[in-house]
Protein backbone atom coordinates (compact mmCIF):
# COMPACT_ATOMS: atom_id res chain seq x y z
CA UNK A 1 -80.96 -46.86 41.90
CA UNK A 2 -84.95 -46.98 41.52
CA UNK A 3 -85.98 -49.22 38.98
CA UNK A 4 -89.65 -48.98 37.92
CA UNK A 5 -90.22 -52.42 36.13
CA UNK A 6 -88.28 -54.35 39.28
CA UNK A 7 -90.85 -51.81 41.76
CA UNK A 8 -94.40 -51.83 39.95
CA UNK A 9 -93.30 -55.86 39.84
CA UNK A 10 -93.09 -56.18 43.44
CA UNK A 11 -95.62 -54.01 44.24
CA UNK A 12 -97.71 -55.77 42.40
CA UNK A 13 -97.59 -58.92 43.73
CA UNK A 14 -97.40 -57.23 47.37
CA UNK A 15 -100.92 -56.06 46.43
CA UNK A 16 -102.89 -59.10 45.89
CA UNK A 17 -101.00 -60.66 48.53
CA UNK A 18 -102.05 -57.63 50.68
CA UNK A 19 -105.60 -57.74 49.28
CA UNK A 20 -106.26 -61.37 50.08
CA UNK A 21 -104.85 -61.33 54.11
CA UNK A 22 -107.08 -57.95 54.33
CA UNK A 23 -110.10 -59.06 52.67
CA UNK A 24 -111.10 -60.83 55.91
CA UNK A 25 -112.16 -57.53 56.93
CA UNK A 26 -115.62 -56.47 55.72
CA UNK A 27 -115.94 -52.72 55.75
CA UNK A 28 -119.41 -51.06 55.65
CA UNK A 29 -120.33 -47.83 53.26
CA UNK A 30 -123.27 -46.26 52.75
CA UNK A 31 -123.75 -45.85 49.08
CA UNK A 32 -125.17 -43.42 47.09
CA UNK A 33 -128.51 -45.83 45.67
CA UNK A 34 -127.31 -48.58 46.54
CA UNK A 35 -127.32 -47.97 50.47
CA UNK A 36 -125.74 -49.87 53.31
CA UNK A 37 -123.01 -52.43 51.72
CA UNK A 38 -120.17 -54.34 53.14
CA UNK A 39 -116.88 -54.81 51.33
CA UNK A 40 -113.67 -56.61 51.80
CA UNK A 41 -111.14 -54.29 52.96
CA UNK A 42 -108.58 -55.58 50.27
CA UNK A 43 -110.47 -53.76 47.63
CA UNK A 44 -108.09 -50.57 47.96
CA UNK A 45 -104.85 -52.74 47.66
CA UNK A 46 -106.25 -54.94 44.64
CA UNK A 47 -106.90 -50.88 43.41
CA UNK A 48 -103.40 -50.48 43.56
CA UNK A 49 -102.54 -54.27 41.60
CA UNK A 50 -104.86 -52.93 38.90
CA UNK A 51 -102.77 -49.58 38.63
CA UNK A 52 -99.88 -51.51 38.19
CA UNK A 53 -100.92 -53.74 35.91
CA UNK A 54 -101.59 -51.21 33.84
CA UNK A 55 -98.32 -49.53 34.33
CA UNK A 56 -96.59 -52.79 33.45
CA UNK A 57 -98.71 -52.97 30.04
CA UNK A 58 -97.92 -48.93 29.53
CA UNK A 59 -94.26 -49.14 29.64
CA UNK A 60 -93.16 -53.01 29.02
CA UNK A 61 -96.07 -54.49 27.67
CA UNK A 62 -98.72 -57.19 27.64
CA UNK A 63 -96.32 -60.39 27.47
CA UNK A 64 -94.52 -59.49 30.31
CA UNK A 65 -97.40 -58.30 32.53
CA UNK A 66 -99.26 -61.44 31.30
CA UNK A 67 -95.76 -63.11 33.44
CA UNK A 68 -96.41 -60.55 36.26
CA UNK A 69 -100.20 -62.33 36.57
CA UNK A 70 -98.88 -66.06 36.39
CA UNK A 71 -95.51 -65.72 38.78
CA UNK A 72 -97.82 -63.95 41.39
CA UNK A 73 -100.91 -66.06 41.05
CA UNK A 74 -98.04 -68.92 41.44
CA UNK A 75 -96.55 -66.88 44.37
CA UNK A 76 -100.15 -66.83 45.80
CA UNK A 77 -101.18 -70.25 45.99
CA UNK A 78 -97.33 -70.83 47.75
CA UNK A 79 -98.21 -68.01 50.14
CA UNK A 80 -101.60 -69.83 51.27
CA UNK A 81 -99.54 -72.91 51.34
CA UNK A 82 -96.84 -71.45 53.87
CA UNK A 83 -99.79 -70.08 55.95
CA UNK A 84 -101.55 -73.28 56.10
CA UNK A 85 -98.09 -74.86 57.38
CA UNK A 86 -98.02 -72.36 60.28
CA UNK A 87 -101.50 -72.84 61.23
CA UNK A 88 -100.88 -76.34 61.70
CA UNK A 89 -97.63 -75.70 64.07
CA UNK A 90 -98.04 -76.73 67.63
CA UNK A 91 -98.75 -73.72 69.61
CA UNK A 92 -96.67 -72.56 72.59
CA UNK A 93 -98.66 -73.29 75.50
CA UNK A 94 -98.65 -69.68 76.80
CA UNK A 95 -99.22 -67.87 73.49
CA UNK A 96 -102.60 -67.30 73.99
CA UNK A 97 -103.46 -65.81 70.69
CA UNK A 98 -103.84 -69.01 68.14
CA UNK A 99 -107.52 -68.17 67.98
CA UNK A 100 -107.07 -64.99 66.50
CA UNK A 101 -104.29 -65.59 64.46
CA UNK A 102 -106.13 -68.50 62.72
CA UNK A 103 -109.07 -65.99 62.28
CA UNK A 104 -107.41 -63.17 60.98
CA UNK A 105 -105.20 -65.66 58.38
CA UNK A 106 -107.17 -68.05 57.58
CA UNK A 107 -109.87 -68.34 54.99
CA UNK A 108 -112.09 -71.07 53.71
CA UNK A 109 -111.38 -73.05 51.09
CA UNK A 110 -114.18 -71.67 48.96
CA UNK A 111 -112.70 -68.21 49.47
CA UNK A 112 -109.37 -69.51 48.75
CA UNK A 113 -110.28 -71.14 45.64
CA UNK A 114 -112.83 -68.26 44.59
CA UNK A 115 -109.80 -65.64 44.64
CA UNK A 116 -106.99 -67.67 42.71
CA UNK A 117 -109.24 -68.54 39.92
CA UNK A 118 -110.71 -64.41 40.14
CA UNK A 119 -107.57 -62.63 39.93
CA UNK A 120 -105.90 -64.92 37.23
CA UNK A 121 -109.12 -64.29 34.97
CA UNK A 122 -109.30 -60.43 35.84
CA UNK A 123 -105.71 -59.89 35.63
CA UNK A 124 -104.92 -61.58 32.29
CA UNK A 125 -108.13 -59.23 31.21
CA UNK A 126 -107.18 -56.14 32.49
CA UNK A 127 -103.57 -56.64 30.90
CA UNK A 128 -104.95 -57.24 27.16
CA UNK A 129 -108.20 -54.70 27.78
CA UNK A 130 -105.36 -52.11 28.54
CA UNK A 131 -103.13 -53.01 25.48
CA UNK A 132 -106.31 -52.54 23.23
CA UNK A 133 -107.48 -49.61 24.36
CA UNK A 134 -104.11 -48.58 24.02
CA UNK A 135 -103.51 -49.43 20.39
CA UNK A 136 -107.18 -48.39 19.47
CA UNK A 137 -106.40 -44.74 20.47
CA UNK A 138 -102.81 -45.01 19.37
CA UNK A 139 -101.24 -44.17 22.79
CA UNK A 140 -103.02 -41.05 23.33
CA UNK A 141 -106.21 -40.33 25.83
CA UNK A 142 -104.50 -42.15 28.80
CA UNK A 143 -107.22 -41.63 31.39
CA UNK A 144 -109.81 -43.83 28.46
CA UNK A 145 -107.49 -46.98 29.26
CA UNK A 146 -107.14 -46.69 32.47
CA UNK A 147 -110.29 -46.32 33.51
CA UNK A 148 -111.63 -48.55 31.09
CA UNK A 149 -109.78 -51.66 31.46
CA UNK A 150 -109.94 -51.11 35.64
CA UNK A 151 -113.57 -50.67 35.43
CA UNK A 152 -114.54 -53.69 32.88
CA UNK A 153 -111.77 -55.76 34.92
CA UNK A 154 -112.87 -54.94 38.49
CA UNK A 155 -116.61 -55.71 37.07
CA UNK A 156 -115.67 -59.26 35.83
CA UNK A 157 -113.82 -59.70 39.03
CA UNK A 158 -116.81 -58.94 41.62
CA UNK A 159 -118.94 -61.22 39.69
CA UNK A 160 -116.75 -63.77 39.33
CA UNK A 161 -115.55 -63.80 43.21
CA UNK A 162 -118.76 -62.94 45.28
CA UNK A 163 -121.11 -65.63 43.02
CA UNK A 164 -118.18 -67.98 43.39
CA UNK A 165 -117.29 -67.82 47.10
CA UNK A 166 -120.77 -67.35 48.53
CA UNK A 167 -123.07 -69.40 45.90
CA UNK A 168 -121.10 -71.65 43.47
CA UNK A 169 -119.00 -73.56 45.88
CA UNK A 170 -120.60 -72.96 49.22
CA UNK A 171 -123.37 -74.71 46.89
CA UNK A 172 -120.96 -77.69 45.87
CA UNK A 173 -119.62 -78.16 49.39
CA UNK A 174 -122.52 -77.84 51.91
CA UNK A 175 -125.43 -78.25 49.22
CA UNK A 176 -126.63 -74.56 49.83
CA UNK A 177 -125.55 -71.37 49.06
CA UNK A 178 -124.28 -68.70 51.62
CA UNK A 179 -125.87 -66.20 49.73
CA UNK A 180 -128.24 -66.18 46.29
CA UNK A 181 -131.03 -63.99 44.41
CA UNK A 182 -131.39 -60.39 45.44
CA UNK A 183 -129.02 -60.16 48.27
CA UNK A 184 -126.01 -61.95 45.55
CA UNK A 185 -126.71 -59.12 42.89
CA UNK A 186 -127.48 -56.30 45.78
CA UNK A 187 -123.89 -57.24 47.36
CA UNK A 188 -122.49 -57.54 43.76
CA UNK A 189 -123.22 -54.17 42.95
CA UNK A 190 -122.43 -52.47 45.83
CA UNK A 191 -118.88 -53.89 45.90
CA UNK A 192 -118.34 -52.81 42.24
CA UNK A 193 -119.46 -49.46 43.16
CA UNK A 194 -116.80 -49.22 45.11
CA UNK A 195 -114.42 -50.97 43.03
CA UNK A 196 -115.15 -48.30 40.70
CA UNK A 197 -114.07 -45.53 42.83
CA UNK A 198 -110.82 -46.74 43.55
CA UNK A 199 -110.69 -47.01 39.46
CA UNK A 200 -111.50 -43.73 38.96
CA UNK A 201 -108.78 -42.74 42.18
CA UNK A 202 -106.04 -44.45 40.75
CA UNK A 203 -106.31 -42.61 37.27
CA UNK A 204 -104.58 -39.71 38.81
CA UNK A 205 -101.39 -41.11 40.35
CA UNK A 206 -101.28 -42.87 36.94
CA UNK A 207 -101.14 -39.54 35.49
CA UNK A 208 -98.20 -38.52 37.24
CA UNK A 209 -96.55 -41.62 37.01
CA UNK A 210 -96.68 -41.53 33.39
CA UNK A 211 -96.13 -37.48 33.20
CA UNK A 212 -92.74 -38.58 35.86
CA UNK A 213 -91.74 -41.06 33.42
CA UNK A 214 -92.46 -39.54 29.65
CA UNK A 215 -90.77 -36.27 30.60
């Protein structure tokens, strides 16, 4: 029988895992003021983490999606872990496609570091930005807490990630930034932008969700 704690659970964790092996995509947008940006293509999957975050909060509550965050942050690290081990396999001398499958797994330790840290600190603040919007409006005006948590959530996360993984430790590591001043806030921006439209996306499947469930 479906079980919606034991799916939005799963799916959750599927989604940052999802976001992270994706994100070494950039995609490109044109953007309304903003103009030409690029932008991991995990930000639609860690769109659908946020949604069921908030789920989690809605119907079981902030303790146990604060466990949600920690098991799959935890489940995270393990998954880099297990991809590192394959990397390091000896390859097959006629499988010709190590190259790309080092490429399209593999991330730099910077990144790797830059989106554990990010998505524990935006998670566990999405989770108790949810539960007190929730409480401040009593459980009513559903689209005010959804949106609202996403949006202050995905906000903290773009900063946190992009000035992390391309100025902080590129800094640390190779004594320069990959990226810094205008074109750090300009990329910033752009990616929250976009962030924010999956935010605003998402509020209607939550709708139904809840609407599915309540009735």
């Amino acid at each position: 029988m479906f079980n919606l704690k034991t799916t939005l659970t799963v799916l959750f964790g599927v989604s940052i895992a999802t976001a992270n092996v994706t994100a070494a995509k950039l995609a490109w947008f044109d953007l309304p003021l903003v103009g030409e940006v690029s932008v991991p293509a995990g930000f639609v999957a860690f769109g659908v983490a946020f949604l069921c975050s908030d789920l989690l909060v809605e119907y079981y509550g902030k303790d146990y999606a604060h466990k949600v965050v920690n098991s799959t942050v935890f489940a995270l690290v393990a998954a880099y872990a297990l991809i590192f081990i394959s990397i390091s396999m000896p390859v097959a001398p006629f499988y010709g496609e190590h190259e790309a499958y080092v490429t399209a797994l593999s991330s730099s330790s910077a990144v790797i570091a830059a989106s554990v840290i990010t998505i524990t600190v935006s998670q566990h603040i999405d989770v108790r930005v949810f539960a007190f919007f929730k409480s401040l409006t009593s459980g009513s005006h559903r689209w005010f807490r959804n949106i609202g948590s996403t949006g202050i959530s995905q906000g903290i996360d773009t900063v946190i990630f992009i000035t992390l993984a391309f100025a902080v430790f590129p800094l640390i590591q190779a004594g320069e930034p990959q990226m810094w001043g205008s074109a750090l806030i300009l990329t910033i921006v752009g990616q929250y932008i976009a962030k924010i439209g999956v935010a605003l996306a998402d509020t209607i499947p939550f709708y139904i969700i809840t609407t599915l469930v309540d009735e």
